[in-house]
C-alpha atoms as a PDB file:
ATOM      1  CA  UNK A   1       0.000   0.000   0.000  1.00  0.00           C
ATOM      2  CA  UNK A   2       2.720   2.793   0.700  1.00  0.00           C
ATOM      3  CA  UNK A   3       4.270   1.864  -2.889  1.00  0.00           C
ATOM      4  CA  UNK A   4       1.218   2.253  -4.243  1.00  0.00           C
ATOM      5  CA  UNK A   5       0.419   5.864  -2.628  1.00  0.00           C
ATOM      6  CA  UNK A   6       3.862   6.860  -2.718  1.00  0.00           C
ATOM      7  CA  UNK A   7       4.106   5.938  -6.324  1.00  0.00           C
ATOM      8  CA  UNK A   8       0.538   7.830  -7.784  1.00  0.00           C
ATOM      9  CA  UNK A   9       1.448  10.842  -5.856  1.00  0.00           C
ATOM     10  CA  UNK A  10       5.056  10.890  -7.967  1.00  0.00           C
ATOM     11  CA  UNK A  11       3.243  10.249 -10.507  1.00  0.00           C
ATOM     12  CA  UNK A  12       0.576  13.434 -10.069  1.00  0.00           C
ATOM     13  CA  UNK A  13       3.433  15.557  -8.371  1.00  0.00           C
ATOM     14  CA  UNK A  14       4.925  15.090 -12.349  1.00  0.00           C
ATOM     15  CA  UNK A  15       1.981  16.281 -14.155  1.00  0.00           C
ATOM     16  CA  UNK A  16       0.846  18.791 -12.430  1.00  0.00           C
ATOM     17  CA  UNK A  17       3.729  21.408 -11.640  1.00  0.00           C
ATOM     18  CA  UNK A  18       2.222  23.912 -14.440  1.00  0.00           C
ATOM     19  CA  UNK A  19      -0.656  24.407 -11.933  1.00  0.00           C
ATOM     20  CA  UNK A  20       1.167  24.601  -8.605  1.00  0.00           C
ATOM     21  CA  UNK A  21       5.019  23.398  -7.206  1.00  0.00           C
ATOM     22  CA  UNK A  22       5.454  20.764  -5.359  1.00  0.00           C
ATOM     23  CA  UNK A  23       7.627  19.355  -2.737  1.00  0.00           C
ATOM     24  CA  UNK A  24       8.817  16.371  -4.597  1.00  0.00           C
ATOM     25  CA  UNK A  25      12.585  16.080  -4.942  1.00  0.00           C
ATOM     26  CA  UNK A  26      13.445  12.041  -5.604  1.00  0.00           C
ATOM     27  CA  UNK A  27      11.734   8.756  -5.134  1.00  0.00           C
ATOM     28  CA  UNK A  28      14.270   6.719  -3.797  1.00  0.00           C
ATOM     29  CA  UNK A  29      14.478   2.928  -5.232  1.00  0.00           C
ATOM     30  CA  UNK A  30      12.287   1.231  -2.636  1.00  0.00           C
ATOM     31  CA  UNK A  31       9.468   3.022  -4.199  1.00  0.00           C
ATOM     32  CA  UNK A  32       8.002   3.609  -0.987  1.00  0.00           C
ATOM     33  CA  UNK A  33      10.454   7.064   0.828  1.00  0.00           C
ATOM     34  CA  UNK A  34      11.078  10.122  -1.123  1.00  0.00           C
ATOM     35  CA  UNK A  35      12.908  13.491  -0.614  1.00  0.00           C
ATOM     36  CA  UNK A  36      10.889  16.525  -0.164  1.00  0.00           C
ATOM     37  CA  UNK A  37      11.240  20.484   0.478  1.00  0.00           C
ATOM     38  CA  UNK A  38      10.135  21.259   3.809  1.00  0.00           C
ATOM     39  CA  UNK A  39       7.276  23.488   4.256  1.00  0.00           C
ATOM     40  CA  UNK A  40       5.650  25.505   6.379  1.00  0.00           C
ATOM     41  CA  UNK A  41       2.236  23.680   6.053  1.00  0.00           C
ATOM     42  CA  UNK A  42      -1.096  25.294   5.524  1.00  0.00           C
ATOM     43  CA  UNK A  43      -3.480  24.849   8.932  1.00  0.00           C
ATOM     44  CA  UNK A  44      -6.389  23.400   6.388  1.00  0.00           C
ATOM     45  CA  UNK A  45      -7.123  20.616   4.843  1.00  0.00           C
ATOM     46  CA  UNK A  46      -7.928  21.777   1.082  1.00  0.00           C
ATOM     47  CA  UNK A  47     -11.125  19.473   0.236  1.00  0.00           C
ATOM     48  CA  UNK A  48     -12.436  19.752  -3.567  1.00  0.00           C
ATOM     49  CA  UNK A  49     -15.952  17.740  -3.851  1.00  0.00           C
ATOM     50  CA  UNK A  50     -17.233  16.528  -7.531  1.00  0.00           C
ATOM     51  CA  UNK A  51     -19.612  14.375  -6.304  1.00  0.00           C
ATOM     52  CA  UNK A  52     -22.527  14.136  -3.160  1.00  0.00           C
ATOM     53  CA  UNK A  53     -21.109  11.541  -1.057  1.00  0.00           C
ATOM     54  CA  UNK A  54     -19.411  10.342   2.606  1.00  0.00           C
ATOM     55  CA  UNK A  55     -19.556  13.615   5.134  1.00  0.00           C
ATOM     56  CA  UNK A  56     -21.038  15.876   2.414  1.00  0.00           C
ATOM     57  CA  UNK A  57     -23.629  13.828   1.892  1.00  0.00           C
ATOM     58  CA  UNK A  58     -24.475  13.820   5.618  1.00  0.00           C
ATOM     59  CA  UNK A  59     -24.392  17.357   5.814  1.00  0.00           C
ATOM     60  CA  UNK A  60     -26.478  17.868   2.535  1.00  0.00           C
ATOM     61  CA  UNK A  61     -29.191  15.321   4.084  1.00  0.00           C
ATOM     62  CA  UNK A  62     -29.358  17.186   7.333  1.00  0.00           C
ATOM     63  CA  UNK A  63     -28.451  20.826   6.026  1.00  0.00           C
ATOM     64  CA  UNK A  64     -28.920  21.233   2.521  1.00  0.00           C
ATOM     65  CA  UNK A  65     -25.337  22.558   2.345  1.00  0.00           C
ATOM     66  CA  UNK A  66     -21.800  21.533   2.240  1.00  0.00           C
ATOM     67  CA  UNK A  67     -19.241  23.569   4.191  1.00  0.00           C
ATOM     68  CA  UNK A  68     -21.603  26.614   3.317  1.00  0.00           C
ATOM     69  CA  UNK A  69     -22.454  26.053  -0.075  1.00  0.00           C
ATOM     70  CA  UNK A  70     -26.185  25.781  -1.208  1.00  0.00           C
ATOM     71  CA  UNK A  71     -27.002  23.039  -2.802  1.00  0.00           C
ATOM     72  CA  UNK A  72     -30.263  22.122  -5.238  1.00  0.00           C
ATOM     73  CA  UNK A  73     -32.986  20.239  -3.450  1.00  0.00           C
ATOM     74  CA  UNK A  74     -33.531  16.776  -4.427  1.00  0.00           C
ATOM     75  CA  UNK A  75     -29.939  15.741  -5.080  1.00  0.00           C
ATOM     76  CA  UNK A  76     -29.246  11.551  -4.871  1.00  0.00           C
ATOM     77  CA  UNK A  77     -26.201  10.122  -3.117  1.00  0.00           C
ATOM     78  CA  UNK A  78     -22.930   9.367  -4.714  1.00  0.00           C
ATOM     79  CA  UNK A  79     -24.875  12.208  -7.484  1.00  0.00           C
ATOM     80  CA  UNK A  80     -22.562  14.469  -9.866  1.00  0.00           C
ATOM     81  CA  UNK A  81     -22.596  18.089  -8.184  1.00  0.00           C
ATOM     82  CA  UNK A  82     -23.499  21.000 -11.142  1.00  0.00           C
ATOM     83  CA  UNK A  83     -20.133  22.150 -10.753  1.00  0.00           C
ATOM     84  CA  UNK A  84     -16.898  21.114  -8.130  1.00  0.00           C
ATOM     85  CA  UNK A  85     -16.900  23.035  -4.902  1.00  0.00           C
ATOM     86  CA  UNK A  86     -14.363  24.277  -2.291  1.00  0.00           C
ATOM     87  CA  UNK A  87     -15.038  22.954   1.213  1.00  0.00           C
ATOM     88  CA  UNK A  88     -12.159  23.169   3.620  1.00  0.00           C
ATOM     89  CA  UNK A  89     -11.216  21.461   6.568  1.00  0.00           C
ATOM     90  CA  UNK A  90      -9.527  21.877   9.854  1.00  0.00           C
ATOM     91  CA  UNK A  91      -6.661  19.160  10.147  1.00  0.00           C
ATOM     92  CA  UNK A  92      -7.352  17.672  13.778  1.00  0.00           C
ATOM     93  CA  UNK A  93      -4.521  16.343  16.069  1.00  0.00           C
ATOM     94  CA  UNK A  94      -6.891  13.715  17.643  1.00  0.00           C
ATOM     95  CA  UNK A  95     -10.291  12.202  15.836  1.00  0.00           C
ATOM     96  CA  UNK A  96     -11.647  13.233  12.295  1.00  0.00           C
ATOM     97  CA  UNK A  97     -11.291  16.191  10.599  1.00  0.00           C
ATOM     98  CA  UNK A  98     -14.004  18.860  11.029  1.00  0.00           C
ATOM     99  CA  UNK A  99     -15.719  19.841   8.087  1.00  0.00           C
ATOM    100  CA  UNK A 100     -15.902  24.237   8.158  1.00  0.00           C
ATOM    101  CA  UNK A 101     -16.863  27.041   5.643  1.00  0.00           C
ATOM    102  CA  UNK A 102     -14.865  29.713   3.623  1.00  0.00           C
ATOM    103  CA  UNK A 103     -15.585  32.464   6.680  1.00  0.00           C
ATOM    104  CA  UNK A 104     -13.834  30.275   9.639  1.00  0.00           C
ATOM    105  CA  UNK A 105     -11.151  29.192   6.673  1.00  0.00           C
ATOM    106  CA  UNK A 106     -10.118  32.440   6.429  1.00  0.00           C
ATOM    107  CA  UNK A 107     -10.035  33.240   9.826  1.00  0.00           C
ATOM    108  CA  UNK A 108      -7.214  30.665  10.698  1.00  0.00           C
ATOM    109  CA  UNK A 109      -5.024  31.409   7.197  1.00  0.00           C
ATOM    110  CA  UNK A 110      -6.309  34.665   6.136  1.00  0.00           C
ATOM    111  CA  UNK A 111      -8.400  35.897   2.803  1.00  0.00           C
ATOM    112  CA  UNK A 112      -5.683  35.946   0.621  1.00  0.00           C
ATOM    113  CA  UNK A 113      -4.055  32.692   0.830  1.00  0.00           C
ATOM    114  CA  UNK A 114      -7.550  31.149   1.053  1.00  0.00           C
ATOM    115  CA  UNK A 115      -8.352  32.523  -2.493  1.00  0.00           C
ATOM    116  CA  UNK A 116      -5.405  31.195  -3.711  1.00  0.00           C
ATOM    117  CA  UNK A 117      -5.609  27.524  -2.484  1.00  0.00           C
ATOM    118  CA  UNK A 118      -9.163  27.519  -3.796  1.00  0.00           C
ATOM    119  CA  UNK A 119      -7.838  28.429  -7.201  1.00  0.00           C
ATOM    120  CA  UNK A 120      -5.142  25.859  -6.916  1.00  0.00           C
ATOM    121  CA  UNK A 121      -7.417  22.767  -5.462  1.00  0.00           C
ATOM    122  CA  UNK A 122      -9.850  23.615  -8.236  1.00  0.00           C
ATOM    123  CA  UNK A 123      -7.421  23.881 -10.370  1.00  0.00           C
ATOM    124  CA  UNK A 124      -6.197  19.953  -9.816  1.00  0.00           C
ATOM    125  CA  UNK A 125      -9.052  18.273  -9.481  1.00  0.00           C
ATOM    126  CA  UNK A 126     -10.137  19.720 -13.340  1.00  0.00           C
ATOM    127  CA  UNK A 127      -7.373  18.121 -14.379  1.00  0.00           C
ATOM    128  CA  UNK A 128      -7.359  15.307 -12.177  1.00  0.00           C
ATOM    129  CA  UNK A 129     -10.452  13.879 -12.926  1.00  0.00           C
ATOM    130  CA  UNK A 130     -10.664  14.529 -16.595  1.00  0.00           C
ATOM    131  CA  UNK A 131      -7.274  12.787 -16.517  1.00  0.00           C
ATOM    132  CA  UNK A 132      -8.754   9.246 -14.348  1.00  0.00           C
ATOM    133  CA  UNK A 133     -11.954   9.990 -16.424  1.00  0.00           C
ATOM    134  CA  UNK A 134     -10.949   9.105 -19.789  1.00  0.00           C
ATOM    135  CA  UNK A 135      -9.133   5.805 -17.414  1.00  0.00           C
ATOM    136  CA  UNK A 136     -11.949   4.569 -16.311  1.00  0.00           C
ATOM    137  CA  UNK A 137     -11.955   6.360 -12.763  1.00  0.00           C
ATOM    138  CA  UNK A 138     -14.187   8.839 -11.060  1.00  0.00           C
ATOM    139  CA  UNK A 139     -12.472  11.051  -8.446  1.00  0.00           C
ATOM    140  CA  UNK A 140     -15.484  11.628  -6.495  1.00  0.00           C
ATOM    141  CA  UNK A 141     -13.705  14.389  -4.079  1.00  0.00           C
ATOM    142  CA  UNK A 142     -10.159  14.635  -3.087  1.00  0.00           C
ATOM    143  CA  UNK A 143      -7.850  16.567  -0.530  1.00  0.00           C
ATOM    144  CA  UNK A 144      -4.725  18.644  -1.065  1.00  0.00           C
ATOM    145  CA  UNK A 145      -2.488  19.675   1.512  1.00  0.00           C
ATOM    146  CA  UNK A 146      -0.569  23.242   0.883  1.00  0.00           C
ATOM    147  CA  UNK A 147       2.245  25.151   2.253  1.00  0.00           C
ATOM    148  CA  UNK A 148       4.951  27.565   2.029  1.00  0.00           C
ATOM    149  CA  UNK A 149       7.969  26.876   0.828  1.00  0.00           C
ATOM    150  CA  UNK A 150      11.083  29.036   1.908  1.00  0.00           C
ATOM    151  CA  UNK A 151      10.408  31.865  -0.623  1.00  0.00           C
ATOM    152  CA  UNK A 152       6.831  31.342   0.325  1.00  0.00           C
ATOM    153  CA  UNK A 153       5.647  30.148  -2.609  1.00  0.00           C
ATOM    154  CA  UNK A 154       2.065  28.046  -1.907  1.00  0.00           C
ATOM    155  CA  UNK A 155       3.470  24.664  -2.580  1.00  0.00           C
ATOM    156  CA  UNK A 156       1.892  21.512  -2.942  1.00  0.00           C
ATOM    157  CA  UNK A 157       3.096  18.751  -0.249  1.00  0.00           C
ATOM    158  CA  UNK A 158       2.252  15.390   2.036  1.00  0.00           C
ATOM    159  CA  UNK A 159       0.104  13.122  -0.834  1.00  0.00           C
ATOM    160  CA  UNK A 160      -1.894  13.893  -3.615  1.00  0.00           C
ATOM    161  CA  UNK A 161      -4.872  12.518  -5.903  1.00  0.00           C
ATOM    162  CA  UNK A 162      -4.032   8.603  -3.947  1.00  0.00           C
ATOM    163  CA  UNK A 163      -6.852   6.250  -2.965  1.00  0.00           C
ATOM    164  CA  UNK A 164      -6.105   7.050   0.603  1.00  0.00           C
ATOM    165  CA  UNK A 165      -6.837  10.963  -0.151  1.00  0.00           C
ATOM    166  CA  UNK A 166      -9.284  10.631  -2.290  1.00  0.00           C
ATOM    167  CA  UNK A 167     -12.622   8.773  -3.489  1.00  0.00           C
ATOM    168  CA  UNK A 168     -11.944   6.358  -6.474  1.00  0.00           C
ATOM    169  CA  UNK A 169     -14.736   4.879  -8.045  1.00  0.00           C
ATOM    170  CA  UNK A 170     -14.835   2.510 -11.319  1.00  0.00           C
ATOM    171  CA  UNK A 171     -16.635   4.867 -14.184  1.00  0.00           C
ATOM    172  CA  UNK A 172     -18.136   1.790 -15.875  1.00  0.00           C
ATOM    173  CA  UNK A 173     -19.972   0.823 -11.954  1.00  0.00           C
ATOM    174  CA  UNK A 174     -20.794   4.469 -11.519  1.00  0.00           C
ATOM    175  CA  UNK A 175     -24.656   4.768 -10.482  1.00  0.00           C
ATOM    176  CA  UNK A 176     -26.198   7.869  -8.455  1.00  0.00           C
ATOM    177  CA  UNK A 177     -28.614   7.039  -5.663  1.00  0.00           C
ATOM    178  CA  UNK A 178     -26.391   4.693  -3.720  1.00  0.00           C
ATOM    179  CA  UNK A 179     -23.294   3.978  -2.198  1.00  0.00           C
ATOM    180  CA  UNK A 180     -20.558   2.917  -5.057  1.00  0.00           C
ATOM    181  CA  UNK A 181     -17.900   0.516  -5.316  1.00  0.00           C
ATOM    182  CA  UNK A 182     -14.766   1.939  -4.343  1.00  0.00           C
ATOM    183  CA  UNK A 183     -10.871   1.645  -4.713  1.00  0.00           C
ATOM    184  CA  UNK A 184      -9.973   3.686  -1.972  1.00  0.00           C
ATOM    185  CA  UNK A 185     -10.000   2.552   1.778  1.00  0.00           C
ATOM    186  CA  UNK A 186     -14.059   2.849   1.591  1.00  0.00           C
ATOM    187  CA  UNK A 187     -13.752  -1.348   1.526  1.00  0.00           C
ATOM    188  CA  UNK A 188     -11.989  -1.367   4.727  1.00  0.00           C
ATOM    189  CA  UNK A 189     -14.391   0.898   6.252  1.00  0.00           C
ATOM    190  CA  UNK A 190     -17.236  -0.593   4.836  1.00  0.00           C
ATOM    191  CA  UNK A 191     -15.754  -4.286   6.493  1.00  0.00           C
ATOM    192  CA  UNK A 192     -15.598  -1.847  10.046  1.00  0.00           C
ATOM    193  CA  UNK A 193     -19.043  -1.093   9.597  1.00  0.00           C
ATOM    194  CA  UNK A 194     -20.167  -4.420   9.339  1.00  0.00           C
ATOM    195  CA  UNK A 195     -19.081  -5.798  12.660  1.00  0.00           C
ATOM    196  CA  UNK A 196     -20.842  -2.364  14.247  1.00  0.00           C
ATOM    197  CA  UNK A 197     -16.667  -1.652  15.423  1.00  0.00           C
ATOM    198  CA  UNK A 198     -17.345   1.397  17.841  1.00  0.00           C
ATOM    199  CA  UNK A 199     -14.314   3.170  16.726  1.00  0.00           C
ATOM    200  CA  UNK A 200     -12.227   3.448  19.694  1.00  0.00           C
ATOM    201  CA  UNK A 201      -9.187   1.353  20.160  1.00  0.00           C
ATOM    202  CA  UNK A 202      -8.142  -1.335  19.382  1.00  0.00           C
ATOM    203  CA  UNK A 203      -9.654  -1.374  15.645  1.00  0.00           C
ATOM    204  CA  UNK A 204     -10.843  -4.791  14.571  1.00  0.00           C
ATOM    205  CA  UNK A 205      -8.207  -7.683  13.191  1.00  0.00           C
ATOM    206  CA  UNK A 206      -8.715  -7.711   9.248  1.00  0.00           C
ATOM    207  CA  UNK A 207      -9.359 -11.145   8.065  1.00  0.00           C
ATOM    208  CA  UNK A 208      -7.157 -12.041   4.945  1.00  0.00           C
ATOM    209  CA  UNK A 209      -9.669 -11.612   2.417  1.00  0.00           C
ATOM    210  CA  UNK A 210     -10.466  -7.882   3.057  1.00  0.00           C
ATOM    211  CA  UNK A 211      -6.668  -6.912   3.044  1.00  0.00           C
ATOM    212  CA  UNK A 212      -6.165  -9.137  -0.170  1.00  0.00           C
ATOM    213  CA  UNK A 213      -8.928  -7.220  -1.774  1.00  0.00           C
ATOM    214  CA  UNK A 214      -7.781  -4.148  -0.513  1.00  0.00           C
ATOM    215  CA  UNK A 215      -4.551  -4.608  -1.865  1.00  0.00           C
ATOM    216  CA  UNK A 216      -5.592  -5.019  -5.124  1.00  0.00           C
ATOM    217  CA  UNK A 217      -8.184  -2.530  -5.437  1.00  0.00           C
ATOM    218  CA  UNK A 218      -5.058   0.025  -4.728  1.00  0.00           C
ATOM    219  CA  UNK A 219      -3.090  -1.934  -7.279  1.00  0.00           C
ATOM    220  CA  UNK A 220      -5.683  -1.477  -9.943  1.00  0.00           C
ATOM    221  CA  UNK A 221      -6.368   1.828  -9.462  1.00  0.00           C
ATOM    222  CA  UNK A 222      -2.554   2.841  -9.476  1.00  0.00           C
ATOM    223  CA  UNK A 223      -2.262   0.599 -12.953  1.00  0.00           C
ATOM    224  CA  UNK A 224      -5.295   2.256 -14.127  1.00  0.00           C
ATOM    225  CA  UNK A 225      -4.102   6.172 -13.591  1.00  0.00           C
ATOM    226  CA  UNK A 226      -0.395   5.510 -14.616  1.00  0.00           C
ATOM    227  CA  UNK A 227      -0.795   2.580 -17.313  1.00  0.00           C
ATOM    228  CA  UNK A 228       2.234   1.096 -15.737  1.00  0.00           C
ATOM    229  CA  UNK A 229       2.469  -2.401 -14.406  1.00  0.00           C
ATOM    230  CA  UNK A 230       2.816  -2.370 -10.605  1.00  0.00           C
ATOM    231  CA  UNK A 231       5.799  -4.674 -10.942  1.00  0.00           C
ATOM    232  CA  UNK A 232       6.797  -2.674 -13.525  1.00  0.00           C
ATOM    233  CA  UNK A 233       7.007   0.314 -11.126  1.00  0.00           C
ATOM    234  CA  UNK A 234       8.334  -1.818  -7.995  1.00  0.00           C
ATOM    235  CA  UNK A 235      11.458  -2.688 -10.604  1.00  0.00           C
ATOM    236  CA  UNK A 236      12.042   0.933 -11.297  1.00  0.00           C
ATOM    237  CA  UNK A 237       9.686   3.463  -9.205  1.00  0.00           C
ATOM    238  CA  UNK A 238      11.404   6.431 -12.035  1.00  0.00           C
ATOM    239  CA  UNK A 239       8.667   5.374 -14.187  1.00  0.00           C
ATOM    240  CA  UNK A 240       5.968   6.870 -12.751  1.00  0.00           C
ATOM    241  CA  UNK A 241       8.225  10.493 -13.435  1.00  0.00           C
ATOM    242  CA  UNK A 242       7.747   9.845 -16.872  1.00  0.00           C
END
């Protein structure tokens, strides 16, 4: 799994410095460690939602809104929003994140910056998911995670566009109105939910099956995005740079 995530964000890092820099510097030949920049990270979690599901979808249900946008009435689960929206969160040292508007945004990193890593998350997940699109994959919403470099430059850093930050789903299973099959860590979850785990430590042991089909739910969708072989990558992890 950490080749996997390590190797998709190379890959993304790569084709997607004309819309922001990045912290990348070398994936080493484990294909699972890398060198980075250091930055000075951004106290928000940069959230970009294409699609009406997980905690937005709870919100919408109860609200009618996501992190302060207005939504149309009548919209299904797992449903295509008119148009990919901006809804921050706060990154929490202990639990989940909380889901919070543009106004308290700006209050912890300020107007300015704000604007700018709107522009930049939108930016990315255009690209993004026109890119796993025409692969077969639907990035249903995804998370970025920006900071300042030494110049302070907005940079992008940690992960991006993996199943672990994002919501994969096959194009060719896509149906609004439920829940969809998933190549992210939705199948672990979903295995959580089923023995009613409470969430509090220690998680439940994962039978074989569910990390076997985990693993190769990530495998797929890395072989789908990159059209490289896993092993391919694991021989040489400089592939994924193109």
């Amino acid at each position: 799994k950490g080749r996997v995530l390590t190797g998709l964000a190379g890959f993304w890092f790569e084709r997607t410095r004309h819309i922001v820099p990045n912290h990348l510097l070398a994936l080493h030949d484990d294909g699972r460690s890398t060198e980075a920049r250091r930055l000075s990270m951004v106290p928000i979690e940069c959230v970009v939602r294409g699609y009406l599901a997980g905690s937005g979808w709870k919100d919408y249900r109860e609200t009618g809104e996501v992190c302060g946008h207005r939504l149309p009435a009548g919209l299904r689960e797992s449903e295509q929003l008119p148009e990919p929206i901006f809804t921050p969160a706060t990154k929490a040292e202990e639990g989940h994140d909380e889901n919070i508007d543009r106004e308290r945004a700006a209050d912890l990193v300020g107007r300015k910056l704000l604007a700018e890593a709107e522009r930049i998350s939108l930016e990315l997940y255009a690209f993004a998911s026109e890119y796993a699109a025409a692969r077969g994959i639907v990035i249903a919403d995804t998370k970025f995670e920006l900071g300042l470099d030494g110049d302070g430059v907005l940079t992008l850093g940690d992960e991006a566009l993996t199943p672990d930050s994002s919501r994969f789903w096959p194009a060719d299973e896509y149906e609004p109105g439920r829940g969809q099959p998933s190549f992210d860590k939705q199948y672990v979850r979903d295995y959580c939910e089923s023995v009613e785990w409470d969430k509090t430590e220690p998680g439940p042991e994962l039978p074989a099956e569910i990390v076997a089909g985990t693993r190769a739910r990530y495998v797929e969708a890395f072989e789908r995005v990159t059209g490289i072989s896993f092993d391919d990558y694991l021989a040489d992890p400089r592939t994924v740079l193109g």
